[in-house]
C-alpha atoms as a PDB file:
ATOM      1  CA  UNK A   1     -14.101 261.618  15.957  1.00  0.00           C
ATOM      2  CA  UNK A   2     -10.555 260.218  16.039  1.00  0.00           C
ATOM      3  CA  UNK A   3     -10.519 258.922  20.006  1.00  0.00           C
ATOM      4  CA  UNK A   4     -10.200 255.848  19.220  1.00  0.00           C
ATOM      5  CA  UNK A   5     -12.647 255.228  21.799  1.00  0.00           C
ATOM      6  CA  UNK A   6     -12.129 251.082  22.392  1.00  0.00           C
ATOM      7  CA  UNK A   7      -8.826 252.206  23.299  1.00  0.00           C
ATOM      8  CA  UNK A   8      -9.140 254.638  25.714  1.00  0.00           C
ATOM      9  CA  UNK A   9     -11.784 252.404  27.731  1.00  0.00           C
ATOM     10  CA  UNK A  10      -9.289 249.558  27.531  1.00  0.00           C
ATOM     11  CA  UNK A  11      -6.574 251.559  28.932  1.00  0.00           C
ATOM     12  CA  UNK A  12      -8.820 253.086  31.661  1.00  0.00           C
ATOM     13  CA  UNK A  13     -10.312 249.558  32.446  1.00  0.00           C
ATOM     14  CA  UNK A  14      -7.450 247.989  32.315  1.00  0.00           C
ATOM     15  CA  UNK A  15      -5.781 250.528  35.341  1.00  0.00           C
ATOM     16  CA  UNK A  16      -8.639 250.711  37.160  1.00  0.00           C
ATOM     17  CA  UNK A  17      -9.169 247.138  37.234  1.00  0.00           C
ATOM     18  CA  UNK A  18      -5.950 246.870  38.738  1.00  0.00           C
ATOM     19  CA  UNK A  19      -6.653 248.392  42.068  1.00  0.00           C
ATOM     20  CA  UNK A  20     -10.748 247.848  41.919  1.00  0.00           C
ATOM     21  CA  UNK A  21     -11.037 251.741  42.216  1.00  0.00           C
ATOM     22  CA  UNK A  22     -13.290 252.074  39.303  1.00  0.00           C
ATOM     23  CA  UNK A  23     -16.082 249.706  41.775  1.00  0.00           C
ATOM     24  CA  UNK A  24     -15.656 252.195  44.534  1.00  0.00           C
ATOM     25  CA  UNK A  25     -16.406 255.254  41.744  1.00  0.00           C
ATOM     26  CA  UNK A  26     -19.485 253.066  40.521  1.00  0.00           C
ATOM     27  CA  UNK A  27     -21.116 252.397  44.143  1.00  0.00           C
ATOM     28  CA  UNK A  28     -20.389 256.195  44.658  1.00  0.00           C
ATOM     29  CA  UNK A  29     -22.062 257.808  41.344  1.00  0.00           C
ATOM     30  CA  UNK A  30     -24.812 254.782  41.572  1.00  0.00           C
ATOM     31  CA  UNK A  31     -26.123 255.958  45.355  1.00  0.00           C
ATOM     32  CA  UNK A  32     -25.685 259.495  44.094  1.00  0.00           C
ATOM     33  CA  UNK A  33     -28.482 258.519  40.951  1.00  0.00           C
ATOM     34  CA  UNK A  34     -30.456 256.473  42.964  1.00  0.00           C
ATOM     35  CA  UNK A  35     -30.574 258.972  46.394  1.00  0.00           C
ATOM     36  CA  UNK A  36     -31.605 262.420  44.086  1.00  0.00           C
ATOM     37  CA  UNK A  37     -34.518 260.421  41.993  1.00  0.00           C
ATOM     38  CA  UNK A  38     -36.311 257.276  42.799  1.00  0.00           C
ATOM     39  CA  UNK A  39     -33.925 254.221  43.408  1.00  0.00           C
ATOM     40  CA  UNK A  40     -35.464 252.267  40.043  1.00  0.00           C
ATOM     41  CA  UNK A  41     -33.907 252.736  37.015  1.00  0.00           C
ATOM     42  CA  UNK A  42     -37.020 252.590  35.035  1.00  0.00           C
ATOM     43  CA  UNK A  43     -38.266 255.506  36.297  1.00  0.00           C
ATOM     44  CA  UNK A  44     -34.852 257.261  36.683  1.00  0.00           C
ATOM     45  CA  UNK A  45     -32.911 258.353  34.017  1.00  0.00           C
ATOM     46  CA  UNK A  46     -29.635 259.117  35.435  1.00  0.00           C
ATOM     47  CA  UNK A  47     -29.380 255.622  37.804  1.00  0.00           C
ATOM     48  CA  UNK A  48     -30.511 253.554  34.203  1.00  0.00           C
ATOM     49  CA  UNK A  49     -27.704 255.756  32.601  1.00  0.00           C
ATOM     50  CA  UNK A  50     -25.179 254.894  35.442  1.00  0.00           C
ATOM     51  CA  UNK A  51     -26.102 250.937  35.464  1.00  0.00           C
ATOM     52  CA  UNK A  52     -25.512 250.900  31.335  1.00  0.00           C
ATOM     53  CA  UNK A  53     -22.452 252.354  31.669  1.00  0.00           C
ATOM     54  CA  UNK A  54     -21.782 249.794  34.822  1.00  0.00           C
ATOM     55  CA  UNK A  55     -22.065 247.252  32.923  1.00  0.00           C
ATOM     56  CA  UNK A  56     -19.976 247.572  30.362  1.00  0.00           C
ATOM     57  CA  UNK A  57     -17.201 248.010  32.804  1.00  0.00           C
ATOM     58  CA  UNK A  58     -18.306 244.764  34.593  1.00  0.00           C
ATOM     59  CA  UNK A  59     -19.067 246.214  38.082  1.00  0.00           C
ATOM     60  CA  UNK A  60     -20.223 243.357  39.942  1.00  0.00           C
ATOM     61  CA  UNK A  61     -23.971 242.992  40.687  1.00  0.00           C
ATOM     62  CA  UNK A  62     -23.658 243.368  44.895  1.00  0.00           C
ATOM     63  CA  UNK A  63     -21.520 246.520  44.238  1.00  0.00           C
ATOM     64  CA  UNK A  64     -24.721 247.869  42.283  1.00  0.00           C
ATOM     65  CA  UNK A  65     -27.157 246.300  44.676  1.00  0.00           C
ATOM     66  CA  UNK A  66     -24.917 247.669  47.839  1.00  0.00           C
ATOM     67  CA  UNK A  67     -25.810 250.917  45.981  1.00  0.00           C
ATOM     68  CA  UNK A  68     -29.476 251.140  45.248  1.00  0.00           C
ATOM     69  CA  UNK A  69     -29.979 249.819  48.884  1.00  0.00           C
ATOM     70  CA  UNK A  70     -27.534 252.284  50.522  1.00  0.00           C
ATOM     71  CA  UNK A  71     -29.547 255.194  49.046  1.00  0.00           C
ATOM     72  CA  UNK A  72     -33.170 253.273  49.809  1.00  0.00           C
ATOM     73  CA  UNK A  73     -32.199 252.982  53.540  1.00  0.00           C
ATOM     74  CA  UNK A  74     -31.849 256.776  53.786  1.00  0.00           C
ATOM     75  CA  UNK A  75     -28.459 257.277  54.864  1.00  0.00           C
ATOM     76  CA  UNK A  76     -27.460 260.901  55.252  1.00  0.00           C
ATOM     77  CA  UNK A  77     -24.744 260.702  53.218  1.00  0.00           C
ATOM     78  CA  UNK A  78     -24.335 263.591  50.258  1.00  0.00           C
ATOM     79  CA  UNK A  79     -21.818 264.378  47.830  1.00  0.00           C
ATOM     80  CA  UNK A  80     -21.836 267.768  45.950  1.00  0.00           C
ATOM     81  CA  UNK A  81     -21.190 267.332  42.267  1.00  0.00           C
ATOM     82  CA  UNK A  82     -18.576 269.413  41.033  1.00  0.00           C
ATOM     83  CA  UNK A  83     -16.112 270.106  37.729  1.00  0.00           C
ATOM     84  CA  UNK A  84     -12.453 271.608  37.441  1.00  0.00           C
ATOM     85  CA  UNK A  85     -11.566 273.031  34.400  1.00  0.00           C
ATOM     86  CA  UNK A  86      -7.735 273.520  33.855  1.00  0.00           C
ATOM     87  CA  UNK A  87      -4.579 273.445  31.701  1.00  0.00           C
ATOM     88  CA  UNK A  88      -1.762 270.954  30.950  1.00  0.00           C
ATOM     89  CA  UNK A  89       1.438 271.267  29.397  1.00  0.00           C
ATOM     90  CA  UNK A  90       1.543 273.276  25.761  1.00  0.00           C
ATOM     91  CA  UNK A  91      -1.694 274.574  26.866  1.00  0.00           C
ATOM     92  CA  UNK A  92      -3.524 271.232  26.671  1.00  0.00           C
ATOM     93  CA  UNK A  93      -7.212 271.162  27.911  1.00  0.00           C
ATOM     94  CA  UNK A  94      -8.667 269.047  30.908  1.00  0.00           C
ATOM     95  CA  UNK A  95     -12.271 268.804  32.540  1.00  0.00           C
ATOM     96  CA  UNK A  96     -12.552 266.896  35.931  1.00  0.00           C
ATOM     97  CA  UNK A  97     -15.339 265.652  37.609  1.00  0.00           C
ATOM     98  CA  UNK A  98     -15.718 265.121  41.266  1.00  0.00           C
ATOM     99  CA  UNK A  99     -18.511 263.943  43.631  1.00  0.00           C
ATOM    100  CA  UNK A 100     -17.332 265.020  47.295  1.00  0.00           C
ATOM    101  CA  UNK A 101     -18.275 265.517  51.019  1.00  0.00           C
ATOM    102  CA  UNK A 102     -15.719 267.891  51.390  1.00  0.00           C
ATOM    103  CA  UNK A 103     -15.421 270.771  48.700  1.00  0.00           C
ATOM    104  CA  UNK A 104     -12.282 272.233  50.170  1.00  0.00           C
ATOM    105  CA  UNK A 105     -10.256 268.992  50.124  1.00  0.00           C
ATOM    106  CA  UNK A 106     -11.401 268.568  46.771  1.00  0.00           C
ATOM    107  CA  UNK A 107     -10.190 271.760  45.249  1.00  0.00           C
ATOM    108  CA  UNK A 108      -6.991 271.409  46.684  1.00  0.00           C
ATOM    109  CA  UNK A 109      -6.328 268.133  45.889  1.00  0.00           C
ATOM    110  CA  UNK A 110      -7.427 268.810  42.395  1.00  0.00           C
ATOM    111  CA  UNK A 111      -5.170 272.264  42.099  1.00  0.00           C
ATOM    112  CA  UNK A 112      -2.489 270.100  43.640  1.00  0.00           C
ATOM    113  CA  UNK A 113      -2.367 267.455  41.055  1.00  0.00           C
ATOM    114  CA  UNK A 114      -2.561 270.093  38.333  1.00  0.00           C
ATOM    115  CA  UNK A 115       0.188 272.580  39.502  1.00  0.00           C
ATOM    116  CA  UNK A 116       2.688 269.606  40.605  1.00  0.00           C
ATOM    117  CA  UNK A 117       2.435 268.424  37.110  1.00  0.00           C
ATOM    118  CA  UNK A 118       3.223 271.517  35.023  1.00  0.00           C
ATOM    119  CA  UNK A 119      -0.904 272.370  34.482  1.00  0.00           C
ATOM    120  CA  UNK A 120      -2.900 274.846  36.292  1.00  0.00           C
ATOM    121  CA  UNK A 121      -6.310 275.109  36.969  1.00  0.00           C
ATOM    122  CA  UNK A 122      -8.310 277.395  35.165  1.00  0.00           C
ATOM    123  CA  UNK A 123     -11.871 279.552  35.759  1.00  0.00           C
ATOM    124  CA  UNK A 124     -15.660 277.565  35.414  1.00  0.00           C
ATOM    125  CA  UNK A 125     -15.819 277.917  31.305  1.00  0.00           C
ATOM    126  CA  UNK A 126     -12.349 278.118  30.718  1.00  0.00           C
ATOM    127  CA  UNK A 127     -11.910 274.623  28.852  1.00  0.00           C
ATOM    128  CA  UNK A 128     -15.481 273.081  28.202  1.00  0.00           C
ATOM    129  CA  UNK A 129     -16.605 275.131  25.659  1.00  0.00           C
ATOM    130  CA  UNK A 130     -14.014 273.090  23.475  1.00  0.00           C
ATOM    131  CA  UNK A 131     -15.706 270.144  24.584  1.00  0.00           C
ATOM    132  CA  UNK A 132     -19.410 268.810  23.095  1.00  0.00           C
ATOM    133  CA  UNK A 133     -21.584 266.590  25.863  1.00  0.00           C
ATOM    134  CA  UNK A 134     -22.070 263.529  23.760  1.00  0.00           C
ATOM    135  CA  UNK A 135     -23.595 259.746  23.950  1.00  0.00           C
ATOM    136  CA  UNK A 136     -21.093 257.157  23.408  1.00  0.00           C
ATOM    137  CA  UNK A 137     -22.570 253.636  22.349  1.00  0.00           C
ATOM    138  CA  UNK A 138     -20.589 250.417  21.031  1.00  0.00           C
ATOM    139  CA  UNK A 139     -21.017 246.991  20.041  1.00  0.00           C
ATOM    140  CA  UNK A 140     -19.324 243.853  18.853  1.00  0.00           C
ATOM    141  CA  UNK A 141     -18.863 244.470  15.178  1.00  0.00           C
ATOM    142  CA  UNK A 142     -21.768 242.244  14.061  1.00  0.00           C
ATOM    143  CA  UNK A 143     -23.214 245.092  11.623  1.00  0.00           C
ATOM    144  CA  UNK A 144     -21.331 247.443   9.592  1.00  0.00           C
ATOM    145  CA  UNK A 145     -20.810 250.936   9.776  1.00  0.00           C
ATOM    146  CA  UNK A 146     -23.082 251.419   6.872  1.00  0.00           C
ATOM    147  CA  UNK A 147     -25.671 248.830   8.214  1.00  0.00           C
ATOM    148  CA  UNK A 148     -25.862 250.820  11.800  1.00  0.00           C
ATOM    149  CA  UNK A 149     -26.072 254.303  10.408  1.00  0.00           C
ATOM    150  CA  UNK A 150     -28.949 253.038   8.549  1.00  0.00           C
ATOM    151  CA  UNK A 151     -30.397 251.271  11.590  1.00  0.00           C
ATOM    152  CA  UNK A 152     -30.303 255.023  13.578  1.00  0.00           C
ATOM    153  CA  UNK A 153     -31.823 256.561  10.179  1.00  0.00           C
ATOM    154  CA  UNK A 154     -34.543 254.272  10.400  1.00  0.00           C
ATOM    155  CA  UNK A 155     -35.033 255.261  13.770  1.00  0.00           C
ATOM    156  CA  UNK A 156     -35.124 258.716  13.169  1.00  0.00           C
ATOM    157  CA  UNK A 157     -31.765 259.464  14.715  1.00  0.00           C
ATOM    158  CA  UNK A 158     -30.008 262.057  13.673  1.00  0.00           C
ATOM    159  CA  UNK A 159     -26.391 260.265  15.239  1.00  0.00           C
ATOM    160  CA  UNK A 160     -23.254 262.761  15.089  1.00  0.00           C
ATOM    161  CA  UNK A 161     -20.666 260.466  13.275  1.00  0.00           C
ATOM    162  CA  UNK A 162     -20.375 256.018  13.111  1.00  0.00           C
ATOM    163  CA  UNK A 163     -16.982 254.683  13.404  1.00  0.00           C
ATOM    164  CA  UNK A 164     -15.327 251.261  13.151  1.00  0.00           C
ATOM    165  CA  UNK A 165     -12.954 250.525  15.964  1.00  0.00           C
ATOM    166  CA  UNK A 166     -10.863 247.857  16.743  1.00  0.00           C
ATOM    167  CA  UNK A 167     -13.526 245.286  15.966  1.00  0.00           C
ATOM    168  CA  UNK A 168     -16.417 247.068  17.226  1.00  0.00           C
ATOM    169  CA  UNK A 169     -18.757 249.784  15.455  1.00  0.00           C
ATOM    170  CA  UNK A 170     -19.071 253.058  17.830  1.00  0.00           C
ATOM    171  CA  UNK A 171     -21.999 255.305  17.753  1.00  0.00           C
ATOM    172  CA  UNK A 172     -21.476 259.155  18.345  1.00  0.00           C
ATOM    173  CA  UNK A 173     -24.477 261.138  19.097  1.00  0.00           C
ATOM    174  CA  UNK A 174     -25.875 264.212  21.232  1.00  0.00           C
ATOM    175  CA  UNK A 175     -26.629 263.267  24.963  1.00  0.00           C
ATOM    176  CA  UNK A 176     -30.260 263.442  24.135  1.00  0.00           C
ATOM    177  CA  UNK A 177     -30.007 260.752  22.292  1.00  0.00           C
ATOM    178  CA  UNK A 178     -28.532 258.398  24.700  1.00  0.00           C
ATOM    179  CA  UNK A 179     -30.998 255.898  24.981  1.00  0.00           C
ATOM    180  CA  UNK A 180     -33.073 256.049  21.697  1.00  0.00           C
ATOM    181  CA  UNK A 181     -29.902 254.769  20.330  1.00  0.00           C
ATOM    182  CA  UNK A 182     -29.787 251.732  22.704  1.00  0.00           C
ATOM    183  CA  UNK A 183     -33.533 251.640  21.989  1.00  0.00           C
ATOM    184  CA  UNK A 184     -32.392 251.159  18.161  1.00  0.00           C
ATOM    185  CA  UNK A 185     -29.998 248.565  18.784  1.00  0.00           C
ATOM    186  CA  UNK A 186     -32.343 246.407  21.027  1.00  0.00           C
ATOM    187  CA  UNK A 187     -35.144 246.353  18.786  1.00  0.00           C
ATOM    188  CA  UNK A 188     -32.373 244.996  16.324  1.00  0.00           C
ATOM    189  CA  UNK A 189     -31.685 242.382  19.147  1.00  0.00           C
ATOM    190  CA  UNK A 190     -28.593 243.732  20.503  1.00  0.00           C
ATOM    191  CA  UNK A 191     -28.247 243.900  24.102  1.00  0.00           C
ATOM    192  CA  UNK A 192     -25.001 243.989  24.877  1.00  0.00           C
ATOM    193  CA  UNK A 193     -23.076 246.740  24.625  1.00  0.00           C
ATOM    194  CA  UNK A 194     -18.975 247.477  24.677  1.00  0.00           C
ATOM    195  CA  UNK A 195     -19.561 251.145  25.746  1.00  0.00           C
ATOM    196  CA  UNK A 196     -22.375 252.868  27.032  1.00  0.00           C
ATOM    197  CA  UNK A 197     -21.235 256.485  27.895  1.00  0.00           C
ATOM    198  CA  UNK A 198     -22.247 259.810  28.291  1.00  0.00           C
ATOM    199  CA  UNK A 199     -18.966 261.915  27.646  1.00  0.00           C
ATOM    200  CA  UNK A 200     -17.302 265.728  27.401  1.00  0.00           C
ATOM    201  CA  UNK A 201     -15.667 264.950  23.962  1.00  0.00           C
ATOM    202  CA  UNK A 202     -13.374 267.203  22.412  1.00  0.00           C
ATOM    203  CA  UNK A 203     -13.932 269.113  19.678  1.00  0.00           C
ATOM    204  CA  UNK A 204     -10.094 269.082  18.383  1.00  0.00           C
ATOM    205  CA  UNK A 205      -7.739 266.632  19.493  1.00  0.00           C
ATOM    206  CA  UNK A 206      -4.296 267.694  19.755  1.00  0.00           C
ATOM    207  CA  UNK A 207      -0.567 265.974  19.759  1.00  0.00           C
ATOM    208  CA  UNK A 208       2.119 266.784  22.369  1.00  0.00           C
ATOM    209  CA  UNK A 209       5.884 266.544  21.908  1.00  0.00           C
ATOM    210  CA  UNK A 210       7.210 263.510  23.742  1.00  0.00           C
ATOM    211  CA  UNK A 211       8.378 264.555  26.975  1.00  0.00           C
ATOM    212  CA  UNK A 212       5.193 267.011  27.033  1.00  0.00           C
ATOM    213  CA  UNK A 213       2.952 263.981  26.437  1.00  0.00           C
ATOM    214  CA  UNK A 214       5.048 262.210  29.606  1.00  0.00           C
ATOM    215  CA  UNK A 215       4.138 264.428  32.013  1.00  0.00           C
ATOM    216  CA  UNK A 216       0.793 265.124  30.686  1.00  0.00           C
ATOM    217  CA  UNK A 217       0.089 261.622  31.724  1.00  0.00           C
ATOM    218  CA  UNK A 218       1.563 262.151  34.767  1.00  0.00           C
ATOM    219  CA  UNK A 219      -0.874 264.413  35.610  1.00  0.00           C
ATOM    220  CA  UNK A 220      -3.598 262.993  34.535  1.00  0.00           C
ATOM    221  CA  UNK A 221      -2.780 259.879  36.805  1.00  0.00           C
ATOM    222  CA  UNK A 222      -2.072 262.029  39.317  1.00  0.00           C
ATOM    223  CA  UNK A 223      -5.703 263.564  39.119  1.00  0.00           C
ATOM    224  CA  UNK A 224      -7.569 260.281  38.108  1.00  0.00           C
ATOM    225  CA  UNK A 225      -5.599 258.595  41.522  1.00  0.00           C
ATOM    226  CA  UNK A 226      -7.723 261.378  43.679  1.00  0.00           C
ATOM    227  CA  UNK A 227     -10.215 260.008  45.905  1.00  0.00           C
ATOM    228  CA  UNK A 228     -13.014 262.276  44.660  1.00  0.00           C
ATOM    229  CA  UNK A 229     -12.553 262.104  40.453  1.00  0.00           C
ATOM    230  CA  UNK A 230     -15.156 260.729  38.921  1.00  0.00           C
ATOM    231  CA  UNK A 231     -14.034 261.365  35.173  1.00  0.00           C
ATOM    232  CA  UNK A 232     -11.523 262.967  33.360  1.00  0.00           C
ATOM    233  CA  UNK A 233     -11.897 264.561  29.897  1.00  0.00           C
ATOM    234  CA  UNK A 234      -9.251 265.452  28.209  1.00  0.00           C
ATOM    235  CA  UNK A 235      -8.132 266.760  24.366  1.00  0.00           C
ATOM    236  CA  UNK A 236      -4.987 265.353  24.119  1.00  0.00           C
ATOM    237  CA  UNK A 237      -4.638 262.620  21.378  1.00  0.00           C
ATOM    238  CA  UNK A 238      -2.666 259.388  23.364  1.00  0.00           C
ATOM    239  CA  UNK A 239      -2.254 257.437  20.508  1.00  0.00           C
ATOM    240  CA  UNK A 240      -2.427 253.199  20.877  1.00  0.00           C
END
């Protein structure tokens, strides 16, 4: 795959951390799951998905539980899910997704960060079909490559690609697949995970010439910093 996903989570968790914004994205995409299906993640998918991927990024427990009992209580609160497709500089490809109360501030805030940092924004379809939806599982490298790939043949998984990164052994596969993987891993006893996503991944990473790669950052600060962003995809290849 050649993300170097560890990486890219570290760097992410290691900004976020720094001004607690990734709790306040949490509590928001957690209420969202919990308020459209039942508020149990046993019997819904997308909160279980959420709380995995929570976890790994160490989201404390009353943030969740704040959550799950926001969206019990029946507050009247919505947020309409929404993505951004758009351009960076040398043509480089972005995805952004949003949950907002307020669709016009959202798009403008979004265009905004785009066309202030030499990107524009593009039409729905524009960028993601360069991207594949993909599940995203990691753990502490106690197995090998070779021993996990095995494991997910066993299981009857038919896993995109397993990588060895930085220490830990990273599972591609479709979305589909997202938990039957976990599934895999816990019957192996292994709980814990070091990344539990569900991703836009692209399909061909690219390299930008320094300055270009200095204000593609830019940018992409610029749109991750926006009230409303939920994720950020991107094919741009960041190095370490």
């Amino acid at each position: 795959m050649g993300r170097k996903w560890n990486n890219i989570k570290e760097k992410k968790a290691s900004k976020d951390a720094n001004t607690s914004r990734i709790y306040a994205k949490f509590g928001r995409e957690i209420y969202v799951a919990a308020k459209q299906g039942e508020p149990d993640p046993e019997s819904n998918q997308a909160l279980k998905v959420v709380l995995e991927r929570a976890k790994t990024y160490s989201v404390p427990k009353a943030i969740i539980d704040r959550a799950i009992e926001k969206a019990k209580g029946g507050s009247e609160e919505s947020y309409d899910e929404l993505r951004y497709e758009g351009f960076g500089p040398t043509g480089s490809m972005v995805i952004v997704d949003t949950l907002t109360n307020n669709v016009n501030r959202t798009a403008s805030d979004v265009r905004a960060a785009f066309g202030k940092n030499g990107g524009n924004m593009g039409v729905s379809g524009s960028v993601a079909y360069m991207f594949d939806f993909v599940a995203v599982i990691g753990i502490e490298g106690q197995k090998t490559a070779d021993e996990v790939l095995e494991m997910m043949m066993e299981a009857d998984i038919d896993v995109r690609d397993v990588e060895e990164e930085d220490g830990s052994i990273i599972v591609y596969a479709e979305a589909d697949q997202f938990h039957l993987v976990q599934e895999a891993f816990k019957q192996a006893g292994i709980t814990e995970f070091t990344v539990a996503e569900l991703t836009m991944m692209a399909q061909n990473d690219v390299e930008l010439p320094e300055d270009a790669q200095a204000q593609f950052e830019k940018m992409i600060d610029a749109i991750e910093d926006l009230e409303d962003v939920q994720q950020v995809y991107h094919n741009v290849d960041l190095g370490e």
